[in-house]
PDB file of N, CA and C in Angstrom:
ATOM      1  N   UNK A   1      20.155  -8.891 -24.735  1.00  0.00           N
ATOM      2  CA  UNK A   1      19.384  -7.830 -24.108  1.00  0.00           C
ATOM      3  C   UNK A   1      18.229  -7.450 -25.037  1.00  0.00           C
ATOM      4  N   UNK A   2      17.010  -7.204 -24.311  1.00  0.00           N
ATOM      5  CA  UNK A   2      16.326  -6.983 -25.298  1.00  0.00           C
ATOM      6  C   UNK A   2      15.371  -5.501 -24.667  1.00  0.00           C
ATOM      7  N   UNK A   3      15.485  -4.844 -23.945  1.00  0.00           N
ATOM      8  CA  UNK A   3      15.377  -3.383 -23.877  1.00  0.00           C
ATOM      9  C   UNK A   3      16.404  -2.755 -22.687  1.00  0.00           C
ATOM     10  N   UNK A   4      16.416  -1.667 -22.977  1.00  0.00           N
ATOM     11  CA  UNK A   4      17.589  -1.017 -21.918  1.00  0.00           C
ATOM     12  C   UNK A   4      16.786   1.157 -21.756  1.00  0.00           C
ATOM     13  N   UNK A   5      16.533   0.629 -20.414  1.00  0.00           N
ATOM     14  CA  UNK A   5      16.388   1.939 -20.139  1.00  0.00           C
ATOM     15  C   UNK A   5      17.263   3.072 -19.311  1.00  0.00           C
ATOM     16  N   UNK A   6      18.113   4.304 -19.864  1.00  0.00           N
ATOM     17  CA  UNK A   6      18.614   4.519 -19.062  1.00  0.00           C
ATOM     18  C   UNK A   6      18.438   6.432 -18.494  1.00  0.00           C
ATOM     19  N   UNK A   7      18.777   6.867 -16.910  1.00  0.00           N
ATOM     20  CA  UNK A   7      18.479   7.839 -16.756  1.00  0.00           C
ATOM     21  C   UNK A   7      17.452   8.516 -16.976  1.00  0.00           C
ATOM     22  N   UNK A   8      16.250   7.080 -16.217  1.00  0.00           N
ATOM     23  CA  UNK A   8      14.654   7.539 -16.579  1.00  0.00           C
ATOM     24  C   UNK A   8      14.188   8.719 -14.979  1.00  0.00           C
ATOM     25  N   UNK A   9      13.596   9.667 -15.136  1.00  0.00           N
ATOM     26  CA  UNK A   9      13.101  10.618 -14.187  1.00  0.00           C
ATOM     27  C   UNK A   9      11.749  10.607 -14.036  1.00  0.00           C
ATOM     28  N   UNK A  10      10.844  10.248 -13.006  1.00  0.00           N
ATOM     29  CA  UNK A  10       9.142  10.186 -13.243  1.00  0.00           C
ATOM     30  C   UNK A  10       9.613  10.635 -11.432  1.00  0.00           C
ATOM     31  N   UNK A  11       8.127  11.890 -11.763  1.00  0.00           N
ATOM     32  CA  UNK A  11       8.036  12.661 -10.375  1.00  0.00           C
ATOM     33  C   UNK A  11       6.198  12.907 -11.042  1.00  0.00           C
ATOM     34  N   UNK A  12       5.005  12.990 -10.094  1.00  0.00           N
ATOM     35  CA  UNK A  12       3.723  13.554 -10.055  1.00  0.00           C
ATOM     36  C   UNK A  12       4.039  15.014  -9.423  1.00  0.00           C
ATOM     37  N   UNK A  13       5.549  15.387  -8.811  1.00  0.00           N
ATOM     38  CA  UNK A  13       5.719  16.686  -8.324  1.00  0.00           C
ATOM     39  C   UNK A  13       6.944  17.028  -8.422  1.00  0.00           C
ATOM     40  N   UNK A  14       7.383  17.788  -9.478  1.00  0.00           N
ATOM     41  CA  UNK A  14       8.757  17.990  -9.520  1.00  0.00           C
ATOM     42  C   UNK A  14       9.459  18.170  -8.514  1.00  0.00           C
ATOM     43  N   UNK A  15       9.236  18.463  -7.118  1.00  0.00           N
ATOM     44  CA  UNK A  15      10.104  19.008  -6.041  1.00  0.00           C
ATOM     45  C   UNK A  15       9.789  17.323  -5.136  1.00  0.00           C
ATOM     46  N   UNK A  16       9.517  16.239  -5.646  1.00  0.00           N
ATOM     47  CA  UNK A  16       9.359  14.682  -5.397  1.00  0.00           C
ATOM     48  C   UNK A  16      10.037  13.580  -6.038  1.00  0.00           C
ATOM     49  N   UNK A  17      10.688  13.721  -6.809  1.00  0.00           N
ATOM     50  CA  UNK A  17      10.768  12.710  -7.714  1.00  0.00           C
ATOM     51  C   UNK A  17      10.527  11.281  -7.313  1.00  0.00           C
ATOM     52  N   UNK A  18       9.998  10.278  -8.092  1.00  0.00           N
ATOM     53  CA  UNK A  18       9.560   9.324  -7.915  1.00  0.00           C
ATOM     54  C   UNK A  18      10.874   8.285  -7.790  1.00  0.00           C
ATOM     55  N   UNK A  19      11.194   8.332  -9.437  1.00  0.00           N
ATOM     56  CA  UNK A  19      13.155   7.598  -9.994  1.00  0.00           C
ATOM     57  C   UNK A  19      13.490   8.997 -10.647  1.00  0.00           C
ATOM     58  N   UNK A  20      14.937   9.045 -10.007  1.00  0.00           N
ATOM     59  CA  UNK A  20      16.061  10.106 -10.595  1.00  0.00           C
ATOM     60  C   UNK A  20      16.748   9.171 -10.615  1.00  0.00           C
ATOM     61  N   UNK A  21      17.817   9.436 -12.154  1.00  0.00           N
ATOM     62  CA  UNK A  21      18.621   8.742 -12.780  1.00  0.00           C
ATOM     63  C   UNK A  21      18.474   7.071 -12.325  1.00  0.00           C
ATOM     64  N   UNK A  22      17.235   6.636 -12.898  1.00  0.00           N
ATOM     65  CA  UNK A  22      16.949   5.164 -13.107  1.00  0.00           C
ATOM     66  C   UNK A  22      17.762   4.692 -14.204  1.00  0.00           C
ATOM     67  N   UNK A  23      18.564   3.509 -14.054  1.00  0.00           N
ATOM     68  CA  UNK A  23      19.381   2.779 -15.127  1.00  0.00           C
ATOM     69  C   UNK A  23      18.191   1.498 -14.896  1.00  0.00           C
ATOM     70  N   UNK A  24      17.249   0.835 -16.333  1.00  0.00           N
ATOM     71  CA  UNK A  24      16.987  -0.546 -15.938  1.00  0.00           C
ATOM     72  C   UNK A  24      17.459  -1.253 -17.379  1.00  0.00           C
ATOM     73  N   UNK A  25      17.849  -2.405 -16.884  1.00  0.00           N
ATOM     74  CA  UNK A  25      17.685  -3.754 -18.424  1.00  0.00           C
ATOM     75  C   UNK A  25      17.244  -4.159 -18.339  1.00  0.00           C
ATOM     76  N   UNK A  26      16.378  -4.868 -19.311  1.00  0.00           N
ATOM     77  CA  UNK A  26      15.493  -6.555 -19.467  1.00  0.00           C
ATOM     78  C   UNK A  26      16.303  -7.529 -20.352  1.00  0.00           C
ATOM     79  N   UNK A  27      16.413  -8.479 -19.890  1.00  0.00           N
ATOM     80  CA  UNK A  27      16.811  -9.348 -20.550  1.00  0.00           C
ATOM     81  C   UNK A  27      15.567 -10.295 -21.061  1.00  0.00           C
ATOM     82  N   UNK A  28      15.740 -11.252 -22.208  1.00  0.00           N
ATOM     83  CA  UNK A  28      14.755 -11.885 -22.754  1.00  0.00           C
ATOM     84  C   UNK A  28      14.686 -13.119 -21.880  1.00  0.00           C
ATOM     85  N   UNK A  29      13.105 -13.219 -22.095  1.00  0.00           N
ATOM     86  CA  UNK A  29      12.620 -14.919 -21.364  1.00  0.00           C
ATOM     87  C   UNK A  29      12.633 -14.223 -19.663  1.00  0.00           C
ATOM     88  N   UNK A  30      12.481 -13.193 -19.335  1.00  0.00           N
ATOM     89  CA  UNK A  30      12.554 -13.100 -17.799  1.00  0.00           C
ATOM     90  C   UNK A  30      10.949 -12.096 -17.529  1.00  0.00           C
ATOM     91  N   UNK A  31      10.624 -12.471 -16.198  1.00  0.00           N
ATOM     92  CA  UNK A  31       9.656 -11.753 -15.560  1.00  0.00           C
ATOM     93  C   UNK A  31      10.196 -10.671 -14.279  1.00  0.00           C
ATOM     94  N   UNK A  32       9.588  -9.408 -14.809  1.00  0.00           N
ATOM     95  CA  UNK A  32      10.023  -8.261 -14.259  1.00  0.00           C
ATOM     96  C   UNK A  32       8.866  -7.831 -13.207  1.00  0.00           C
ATOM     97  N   UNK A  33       8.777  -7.713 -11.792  1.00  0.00           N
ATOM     98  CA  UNK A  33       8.212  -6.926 -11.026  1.00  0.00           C
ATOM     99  C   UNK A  33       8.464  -5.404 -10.723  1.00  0.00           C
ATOM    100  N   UNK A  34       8.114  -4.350 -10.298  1.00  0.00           N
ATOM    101  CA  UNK A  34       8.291  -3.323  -9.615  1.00  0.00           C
ATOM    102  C   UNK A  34       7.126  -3.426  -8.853  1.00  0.00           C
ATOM    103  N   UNK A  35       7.299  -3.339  -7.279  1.00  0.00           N
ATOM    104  CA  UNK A  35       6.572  -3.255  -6.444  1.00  0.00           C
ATOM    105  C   UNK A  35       6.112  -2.219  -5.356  1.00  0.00           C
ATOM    106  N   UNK A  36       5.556  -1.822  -4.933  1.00  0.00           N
ATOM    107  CA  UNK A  36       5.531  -1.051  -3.810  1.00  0.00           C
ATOM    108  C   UNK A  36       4.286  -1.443  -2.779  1.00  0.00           C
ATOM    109  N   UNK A  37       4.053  -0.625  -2.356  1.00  0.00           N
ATOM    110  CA  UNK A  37       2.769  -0.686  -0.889  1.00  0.00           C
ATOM    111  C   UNK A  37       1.837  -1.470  -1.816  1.00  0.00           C
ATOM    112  N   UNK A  38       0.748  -2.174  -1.359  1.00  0.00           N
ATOM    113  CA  UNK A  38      -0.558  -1.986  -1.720  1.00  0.00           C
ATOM    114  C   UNK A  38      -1.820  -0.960  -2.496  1.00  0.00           C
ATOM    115  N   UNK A  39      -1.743  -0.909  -3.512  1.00  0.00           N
ATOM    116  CA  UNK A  39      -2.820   0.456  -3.953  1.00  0.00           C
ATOM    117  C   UNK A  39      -1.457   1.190  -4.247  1.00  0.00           C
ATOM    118  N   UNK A  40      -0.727   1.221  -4.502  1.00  0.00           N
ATOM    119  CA  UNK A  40       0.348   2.071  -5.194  1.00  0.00           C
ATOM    120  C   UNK A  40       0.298   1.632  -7.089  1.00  0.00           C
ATOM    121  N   UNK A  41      -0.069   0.903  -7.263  1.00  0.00           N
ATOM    122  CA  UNK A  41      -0.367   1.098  -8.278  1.00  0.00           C
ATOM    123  C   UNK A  41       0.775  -0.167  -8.702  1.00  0.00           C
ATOM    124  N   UNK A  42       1.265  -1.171  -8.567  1.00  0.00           N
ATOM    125  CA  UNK A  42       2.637  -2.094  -8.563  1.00  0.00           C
ATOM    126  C   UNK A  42       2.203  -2.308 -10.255  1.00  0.00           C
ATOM    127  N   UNK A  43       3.205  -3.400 -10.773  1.00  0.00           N
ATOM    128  CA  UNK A  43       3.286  -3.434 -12.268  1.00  0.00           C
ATOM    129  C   UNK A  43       4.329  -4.444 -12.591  1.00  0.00           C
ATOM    130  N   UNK A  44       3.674  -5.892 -13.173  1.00  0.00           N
ATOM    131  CA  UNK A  44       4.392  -6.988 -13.493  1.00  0.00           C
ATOM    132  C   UNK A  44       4.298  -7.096 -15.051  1.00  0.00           C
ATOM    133  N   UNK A  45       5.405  -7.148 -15.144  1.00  0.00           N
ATOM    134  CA  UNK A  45       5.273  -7.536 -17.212  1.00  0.00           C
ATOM    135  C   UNK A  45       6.144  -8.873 -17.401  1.00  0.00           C
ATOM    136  N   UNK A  46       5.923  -9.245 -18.464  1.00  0.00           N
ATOM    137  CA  UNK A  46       7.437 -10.326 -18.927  1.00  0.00           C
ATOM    138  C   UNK A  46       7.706 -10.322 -20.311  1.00  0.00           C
ATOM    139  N   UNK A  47       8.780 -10.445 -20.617  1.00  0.00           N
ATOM    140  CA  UNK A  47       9.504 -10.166 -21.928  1.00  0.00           C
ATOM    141  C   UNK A  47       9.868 -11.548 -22.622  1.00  0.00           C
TER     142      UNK A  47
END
């Protein structure tokens, strides 16, 4: 394992939250997406 995120909270409006209690891992040598709509702002990394 080479990062571990856990019980991450991201809201632009506290009475919204975006992730409540997010658990994520990365494992090494892998490519990670999070996606959404178009113009949402999506976000590919790799480790």
């Amino acid at each position: 394992m080479l990062l571990e995120i856990n019980n991450l909270f991201f809201s632009h409006n506290p009475n919204k939250p975006l992730f409540q209690n997010l658990n994520l891992r990365f494992e090494e040598n892998r490519i990670i997406a999070l996606a959404g709509e178009s113009g949402m702002g999506n976000l590919r990394f790799s480790i």
